[in-house]
PDB file of N, CA and C in Angstrom:
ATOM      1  N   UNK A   1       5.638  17.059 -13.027  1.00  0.00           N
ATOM      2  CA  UNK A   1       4.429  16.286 -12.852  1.00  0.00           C
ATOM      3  C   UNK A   1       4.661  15.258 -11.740  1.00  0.00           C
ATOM      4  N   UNK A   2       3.501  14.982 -10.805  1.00  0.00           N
ATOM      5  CA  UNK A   2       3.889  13.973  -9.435  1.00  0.00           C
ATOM      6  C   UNK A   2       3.520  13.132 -10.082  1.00  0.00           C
ATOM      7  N   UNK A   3       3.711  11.597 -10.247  1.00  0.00           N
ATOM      8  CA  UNK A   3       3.146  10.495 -10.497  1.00  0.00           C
ATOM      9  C   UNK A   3       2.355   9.669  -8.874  1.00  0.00           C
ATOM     10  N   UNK A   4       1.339   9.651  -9.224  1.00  0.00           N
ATOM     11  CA  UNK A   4       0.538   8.785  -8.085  1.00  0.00           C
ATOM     12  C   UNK A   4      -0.263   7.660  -8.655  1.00  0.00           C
ATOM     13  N   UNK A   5       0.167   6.775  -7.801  1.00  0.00           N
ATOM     14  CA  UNK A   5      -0.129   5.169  -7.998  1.00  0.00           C
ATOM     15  C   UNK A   5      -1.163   4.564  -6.483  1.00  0.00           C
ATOM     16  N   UNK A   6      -2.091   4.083  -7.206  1.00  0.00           N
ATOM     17  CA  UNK A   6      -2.895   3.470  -6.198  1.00  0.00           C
ATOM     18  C   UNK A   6      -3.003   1.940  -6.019  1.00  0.00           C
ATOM     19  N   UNK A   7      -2.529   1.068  -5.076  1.00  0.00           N
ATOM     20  CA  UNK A   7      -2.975  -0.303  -4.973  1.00  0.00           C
ATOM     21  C   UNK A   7      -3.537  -0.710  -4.151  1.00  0.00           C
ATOM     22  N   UNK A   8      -4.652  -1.991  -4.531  1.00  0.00           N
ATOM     23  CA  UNK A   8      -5.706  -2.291  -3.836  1.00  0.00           C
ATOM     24  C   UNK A   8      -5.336  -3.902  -3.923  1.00  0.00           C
ATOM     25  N   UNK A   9      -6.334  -4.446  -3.159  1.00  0.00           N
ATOM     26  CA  UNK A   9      -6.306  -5.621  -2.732  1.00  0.00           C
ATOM     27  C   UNK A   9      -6.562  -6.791  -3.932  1.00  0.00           C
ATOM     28  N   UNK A  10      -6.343  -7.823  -4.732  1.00  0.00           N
ATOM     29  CA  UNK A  10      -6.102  -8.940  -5.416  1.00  0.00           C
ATOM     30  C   UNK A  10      -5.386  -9.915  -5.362  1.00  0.00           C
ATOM     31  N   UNK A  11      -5.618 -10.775  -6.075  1.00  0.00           N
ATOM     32  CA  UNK A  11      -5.058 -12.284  -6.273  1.00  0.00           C
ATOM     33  C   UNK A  11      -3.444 -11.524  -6.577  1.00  0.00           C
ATOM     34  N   UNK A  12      -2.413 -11.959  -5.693  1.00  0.00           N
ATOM     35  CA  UNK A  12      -1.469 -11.576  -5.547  1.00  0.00           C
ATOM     36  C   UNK A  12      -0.087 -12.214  -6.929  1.00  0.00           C
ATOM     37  N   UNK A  13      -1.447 -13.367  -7.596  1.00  0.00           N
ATOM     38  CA  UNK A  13      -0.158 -13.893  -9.025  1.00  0.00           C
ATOM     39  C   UNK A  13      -0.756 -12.955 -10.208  1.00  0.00           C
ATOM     40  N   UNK A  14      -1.465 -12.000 -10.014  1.00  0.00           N
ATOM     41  CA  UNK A  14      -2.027 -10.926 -10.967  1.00  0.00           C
ATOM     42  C   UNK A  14      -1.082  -9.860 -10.814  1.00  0.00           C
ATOM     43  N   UNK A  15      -0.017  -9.804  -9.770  1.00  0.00           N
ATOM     44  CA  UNK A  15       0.332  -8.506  -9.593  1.00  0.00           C
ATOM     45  C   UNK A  15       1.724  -8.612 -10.518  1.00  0.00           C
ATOM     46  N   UNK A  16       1.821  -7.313 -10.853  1.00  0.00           N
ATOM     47  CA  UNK A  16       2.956  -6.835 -12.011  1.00  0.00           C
ATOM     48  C   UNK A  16       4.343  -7.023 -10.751  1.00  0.00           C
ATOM     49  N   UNK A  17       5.742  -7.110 -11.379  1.00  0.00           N
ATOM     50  CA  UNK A  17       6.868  -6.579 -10.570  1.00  0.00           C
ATOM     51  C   UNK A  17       6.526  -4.899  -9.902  1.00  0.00           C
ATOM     52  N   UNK A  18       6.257  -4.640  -8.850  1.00  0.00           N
ATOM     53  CA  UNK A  18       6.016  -3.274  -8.604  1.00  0.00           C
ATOM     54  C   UNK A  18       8.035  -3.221  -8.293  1.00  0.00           C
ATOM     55  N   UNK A  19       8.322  -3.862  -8.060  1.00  0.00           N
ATOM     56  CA  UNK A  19       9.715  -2.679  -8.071  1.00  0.00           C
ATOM     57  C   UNK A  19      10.513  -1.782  -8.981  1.00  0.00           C
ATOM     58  N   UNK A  20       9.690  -2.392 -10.012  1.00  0.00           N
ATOM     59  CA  UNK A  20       9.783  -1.570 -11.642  1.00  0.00           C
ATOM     60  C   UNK A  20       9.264   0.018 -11.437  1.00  0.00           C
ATOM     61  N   UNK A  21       8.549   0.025 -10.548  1.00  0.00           N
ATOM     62  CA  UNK A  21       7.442   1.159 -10.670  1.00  0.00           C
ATOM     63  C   UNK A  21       8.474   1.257  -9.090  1.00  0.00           C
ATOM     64  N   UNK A  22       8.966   1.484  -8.401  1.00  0.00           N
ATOM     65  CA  UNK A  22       9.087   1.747  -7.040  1.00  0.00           C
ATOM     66  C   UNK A  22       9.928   3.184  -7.472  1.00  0.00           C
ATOM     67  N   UNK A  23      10.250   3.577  -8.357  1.00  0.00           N
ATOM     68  CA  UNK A  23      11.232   4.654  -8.150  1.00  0.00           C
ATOM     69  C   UNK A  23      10.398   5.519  -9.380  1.00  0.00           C
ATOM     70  N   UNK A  24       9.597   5.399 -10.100  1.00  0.00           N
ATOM     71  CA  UNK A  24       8.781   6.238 -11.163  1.00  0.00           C
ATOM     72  C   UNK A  24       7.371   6.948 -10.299  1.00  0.00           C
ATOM     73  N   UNK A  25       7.016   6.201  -9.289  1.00  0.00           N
ATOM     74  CA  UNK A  25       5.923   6.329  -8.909  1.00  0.00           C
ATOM     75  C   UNK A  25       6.139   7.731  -7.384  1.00  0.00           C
ATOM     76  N   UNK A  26       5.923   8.680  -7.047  1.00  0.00           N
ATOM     77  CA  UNK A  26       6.169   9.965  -6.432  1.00  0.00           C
ATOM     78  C   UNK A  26       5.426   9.399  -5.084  1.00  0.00           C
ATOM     79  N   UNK A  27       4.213   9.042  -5.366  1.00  0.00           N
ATOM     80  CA  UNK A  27       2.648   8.845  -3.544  1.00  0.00           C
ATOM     81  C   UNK A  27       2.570   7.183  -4.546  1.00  0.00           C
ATOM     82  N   UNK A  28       2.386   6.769  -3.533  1.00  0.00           N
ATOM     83  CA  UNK A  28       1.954   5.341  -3.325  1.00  0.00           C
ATOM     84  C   UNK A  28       0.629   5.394  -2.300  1.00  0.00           C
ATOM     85  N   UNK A  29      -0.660   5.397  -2.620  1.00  0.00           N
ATOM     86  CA  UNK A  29      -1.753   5.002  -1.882  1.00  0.00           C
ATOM     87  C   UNK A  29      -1.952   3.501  -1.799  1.00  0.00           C
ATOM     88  N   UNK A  30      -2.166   3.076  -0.729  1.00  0.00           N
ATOM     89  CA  UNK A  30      -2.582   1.687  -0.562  1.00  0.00           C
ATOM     90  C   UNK A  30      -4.150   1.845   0.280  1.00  0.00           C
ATOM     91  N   UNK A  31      -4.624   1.377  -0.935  1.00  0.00           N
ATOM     92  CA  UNK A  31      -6.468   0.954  -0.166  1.00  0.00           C
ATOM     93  C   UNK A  31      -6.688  -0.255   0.517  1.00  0.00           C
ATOM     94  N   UNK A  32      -7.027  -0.171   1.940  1.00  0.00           N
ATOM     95  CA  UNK A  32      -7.198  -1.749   2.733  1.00  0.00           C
ATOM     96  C   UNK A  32      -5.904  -2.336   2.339  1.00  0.00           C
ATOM     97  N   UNK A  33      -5.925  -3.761   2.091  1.00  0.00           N
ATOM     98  CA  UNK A  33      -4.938  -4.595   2.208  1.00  0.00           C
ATOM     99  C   UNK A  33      -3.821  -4.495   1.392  1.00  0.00           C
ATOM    100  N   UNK A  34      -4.449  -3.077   0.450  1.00  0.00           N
ATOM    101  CA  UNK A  34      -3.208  -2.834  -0.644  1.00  0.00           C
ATOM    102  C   UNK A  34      -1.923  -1.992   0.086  1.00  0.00           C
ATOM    103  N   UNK A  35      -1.806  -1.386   1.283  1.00  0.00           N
ATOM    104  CA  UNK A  35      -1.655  -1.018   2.192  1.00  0.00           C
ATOM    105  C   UNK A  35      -0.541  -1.789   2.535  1.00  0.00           C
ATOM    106  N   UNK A  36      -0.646  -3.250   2.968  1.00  0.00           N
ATOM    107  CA  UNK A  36       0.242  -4.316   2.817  1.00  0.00           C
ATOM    108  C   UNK A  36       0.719  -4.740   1.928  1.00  0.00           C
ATOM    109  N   UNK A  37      -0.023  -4.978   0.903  1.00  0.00           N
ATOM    110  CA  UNK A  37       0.751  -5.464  -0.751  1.00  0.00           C
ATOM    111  C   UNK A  37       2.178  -4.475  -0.927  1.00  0.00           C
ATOM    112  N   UNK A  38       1.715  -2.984  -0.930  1.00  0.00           N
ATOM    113  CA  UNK A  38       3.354  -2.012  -0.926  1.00  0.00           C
ATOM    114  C   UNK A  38       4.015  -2.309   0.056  1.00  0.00           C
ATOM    115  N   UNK A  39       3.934  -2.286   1.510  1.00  0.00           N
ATOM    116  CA  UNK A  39       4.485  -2.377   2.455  1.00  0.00           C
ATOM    117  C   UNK A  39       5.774  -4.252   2.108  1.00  0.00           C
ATOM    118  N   UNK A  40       5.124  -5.148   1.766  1.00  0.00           N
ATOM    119  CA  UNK A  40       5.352  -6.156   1.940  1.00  0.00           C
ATOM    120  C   UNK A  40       6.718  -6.294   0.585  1.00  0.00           C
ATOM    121  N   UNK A  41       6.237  -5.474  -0.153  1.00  0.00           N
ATOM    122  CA  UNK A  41       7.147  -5.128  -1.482  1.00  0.00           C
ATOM    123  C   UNK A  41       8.256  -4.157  -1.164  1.00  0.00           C
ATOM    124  N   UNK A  42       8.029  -4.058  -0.078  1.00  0.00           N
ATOM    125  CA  UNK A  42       9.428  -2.467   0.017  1.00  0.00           C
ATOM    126  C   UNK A  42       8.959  -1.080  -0.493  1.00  0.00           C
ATOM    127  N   UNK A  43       7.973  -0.954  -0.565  1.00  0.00           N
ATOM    128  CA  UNK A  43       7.436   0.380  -1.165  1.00  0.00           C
ATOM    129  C   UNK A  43       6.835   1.255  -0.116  1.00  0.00           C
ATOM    130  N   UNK A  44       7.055   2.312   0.067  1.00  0.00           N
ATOM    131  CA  UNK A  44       6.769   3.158   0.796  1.00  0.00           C
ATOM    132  C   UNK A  44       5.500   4.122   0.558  1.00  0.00           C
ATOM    133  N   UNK A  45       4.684   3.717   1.414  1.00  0.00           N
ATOM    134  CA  UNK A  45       3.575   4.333   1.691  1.00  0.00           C
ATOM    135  C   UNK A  45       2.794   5.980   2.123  1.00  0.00           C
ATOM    136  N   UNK A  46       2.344   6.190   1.002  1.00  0.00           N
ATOM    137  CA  UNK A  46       2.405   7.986   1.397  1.00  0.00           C
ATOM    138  C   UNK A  46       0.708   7.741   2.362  1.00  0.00           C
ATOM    139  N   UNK A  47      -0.132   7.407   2.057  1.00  0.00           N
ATOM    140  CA  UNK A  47      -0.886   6.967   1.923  1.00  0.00           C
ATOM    141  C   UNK A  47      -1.778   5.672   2.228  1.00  0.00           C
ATOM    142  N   UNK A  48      -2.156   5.519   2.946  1.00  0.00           N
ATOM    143  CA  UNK A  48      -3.106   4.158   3.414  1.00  0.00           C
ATOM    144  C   UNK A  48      -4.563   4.444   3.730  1.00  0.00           C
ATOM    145  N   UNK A  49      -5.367   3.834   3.382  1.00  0.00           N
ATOM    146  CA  UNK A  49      -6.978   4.310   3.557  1.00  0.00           C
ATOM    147  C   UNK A  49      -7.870   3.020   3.249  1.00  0.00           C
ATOM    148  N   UNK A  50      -8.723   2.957   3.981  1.00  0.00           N
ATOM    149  CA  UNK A  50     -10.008   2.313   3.965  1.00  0.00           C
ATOM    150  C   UNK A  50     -10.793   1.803   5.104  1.00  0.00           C
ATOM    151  N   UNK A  51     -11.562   0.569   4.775  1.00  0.00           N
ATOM    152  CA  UNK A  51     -11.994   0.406   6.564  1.00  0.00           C
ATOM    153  C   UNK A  51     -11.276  -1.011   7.204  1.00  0.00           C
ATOM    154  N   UNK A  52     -10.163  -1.686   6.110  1.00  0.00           N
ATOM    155  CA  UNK A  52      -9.337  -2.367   6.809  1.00  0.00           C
ATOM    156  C   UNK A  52      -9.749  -3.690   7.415  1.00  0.00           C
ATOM    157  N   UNK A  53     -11.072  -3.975   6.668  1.00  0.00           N
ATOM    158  CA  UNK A  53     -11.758  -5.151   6.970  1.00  0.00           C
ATOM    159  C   UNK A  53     -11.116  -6.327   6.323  1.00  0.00           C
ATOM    160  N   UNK A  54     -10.037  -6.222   5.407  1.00  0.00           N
ATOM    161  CA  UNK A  54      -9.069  -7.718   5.175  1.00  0.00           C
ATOM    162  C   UNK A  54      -8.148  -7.955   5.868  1.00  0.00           C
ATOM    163  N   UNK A  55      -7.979  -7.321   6.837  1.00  0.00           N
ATOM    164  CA  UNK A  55      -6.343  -7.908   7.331  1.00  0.00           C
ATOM    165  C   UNK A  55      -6.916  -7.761   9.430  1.00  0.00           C
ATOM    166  N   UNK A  56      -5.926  -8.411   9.793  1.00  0.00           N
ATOM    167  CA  UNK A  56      -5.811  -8.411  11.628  1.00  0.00           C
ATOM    168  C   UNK A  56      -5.380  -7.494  12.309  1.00  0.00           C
ATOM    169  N   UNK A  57      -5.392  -7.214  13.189  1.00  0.00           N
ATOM    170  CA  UNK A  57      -5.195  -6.467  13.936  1.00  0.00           C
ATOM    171  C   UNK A  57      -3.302  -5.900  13.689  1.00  0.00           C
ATOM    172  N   UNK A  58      -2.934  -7.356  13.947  1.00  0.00           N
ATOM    173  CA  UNK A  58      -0.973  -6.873  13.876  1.00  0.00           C
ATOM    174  C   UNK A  58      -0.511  -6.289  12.291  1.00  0.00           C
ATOM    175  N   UNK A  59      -1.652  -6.711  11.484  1.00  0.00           N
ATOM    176  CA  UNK A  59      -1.309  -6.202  10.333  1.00  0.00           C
ATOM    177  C   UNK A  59      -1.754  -4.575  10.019  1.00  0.00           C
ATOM    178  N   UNK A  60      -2.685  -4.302  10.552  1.00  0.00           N
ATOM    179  CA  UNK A  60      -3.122  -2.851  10.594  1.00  0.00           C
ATOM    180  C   UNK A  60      -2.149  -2.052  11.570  1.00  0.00           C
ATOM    181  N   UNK A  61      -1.823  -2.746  12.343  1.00  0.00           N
ATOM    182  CA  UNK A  61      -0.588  -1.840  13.500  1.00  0.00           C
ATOM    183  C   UNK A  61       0.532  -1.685  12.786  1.00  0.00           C
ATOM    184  N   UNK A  62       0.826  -2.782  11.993  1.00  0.00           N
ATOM    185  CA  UNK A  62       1.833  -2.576  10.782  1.00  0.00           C
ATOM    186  C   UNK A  62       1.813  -1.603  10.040  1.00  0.00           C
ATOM    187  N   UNK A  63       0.498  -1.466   9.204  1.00  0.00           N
ATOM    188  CA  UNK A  63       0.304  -0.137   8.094  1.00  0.00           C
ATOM    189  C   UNK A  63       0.635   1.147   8.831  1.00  0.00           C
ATOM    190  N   UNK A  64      -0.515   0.940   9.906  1.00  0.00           N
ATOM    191  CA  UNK A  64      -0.026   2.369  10.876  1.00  0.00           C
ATOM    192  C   UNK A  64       0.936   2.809  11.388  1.00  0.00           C
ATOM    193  N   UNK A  65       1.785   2.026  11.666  1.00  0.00           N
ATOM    194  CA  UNK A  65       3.593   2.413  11.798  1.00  0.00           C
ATOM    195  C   UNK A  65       4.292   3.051  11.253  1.00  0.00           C
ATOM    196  N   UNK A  66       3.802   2.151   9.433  1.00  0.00           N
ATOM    197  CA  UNK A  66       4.976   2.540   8.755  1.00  0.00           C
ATOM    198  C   UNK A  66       4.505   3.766   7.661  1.00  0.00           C
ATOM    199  N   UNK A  67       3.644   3.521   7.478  1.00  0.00           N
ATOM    200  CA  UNK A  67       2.527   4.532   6.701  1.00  0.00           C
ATOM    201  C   UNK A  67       2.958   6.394   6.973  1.00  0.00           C
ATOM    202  N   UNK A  68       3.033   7.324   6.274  1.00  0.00           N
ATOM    203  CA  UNK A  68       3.254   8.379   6.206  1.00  0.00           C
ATOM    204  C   UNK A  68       1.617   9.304   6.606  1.00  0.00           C
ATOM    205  N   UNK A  69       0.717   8.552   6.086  1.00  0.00           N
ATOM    206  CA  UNK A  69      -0.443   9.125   6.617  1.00  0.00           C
ATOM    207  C   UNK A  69      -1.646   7.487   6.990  1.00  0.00           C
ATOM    208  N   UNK A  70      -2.594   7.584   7.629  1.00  0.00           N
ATOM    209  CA  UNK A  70      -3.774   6.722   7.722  1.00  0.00           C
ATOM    210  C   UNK A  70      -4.521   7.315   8.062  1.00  0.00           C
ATOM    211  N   UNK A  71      -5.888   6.518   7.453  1.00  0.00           N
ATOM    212  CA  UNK A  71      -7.220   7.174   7.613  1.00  0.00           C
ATOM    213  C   UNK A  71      -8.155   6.206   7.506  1.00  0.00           C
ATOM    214  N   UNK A  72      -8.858   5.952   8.172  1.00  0.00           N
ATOM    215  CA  UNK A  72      -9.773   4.533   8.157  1.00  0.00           C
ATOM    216  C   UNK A  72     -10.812   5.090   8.508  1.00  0.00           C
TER     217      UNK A  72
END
């Protein structure tokens, strides 16, 4: 079974330890700024998507770098 995990954008003292989940979890999607939330955590991105309207320019060049796929 693949495990796939999706994160999206929130109040960042809501968020769980994801490094708990960094080695259970198979695709990591990040929607918009969630995109950064994994990235910023050490988590590797199968996945990035949306229209990217929370973050700047150097931060979207970021996702797109490191990101395995994008789609905006």
């Amino acid at each position: 079974m693949i495990n796939i995990a999706i994160m999206g954008n929130g109040p960042t003292e809501l968020l769980p330890d994801l490094t708990k989940y960094k080695n259970e979890i198979d695709v990591w999607i990040g929607a918009d700024r969630g995109a950064l939330v994994l990235i910023d955590h050490g988590i590797e991105v199968g996945y990035a998507l949306g229209d990217f309207d929370s973050i700047n320019k150097s931060e979207k060049d970021r996702i797109k770098k490191v990101s395995k796929e994008y789609q905006q």
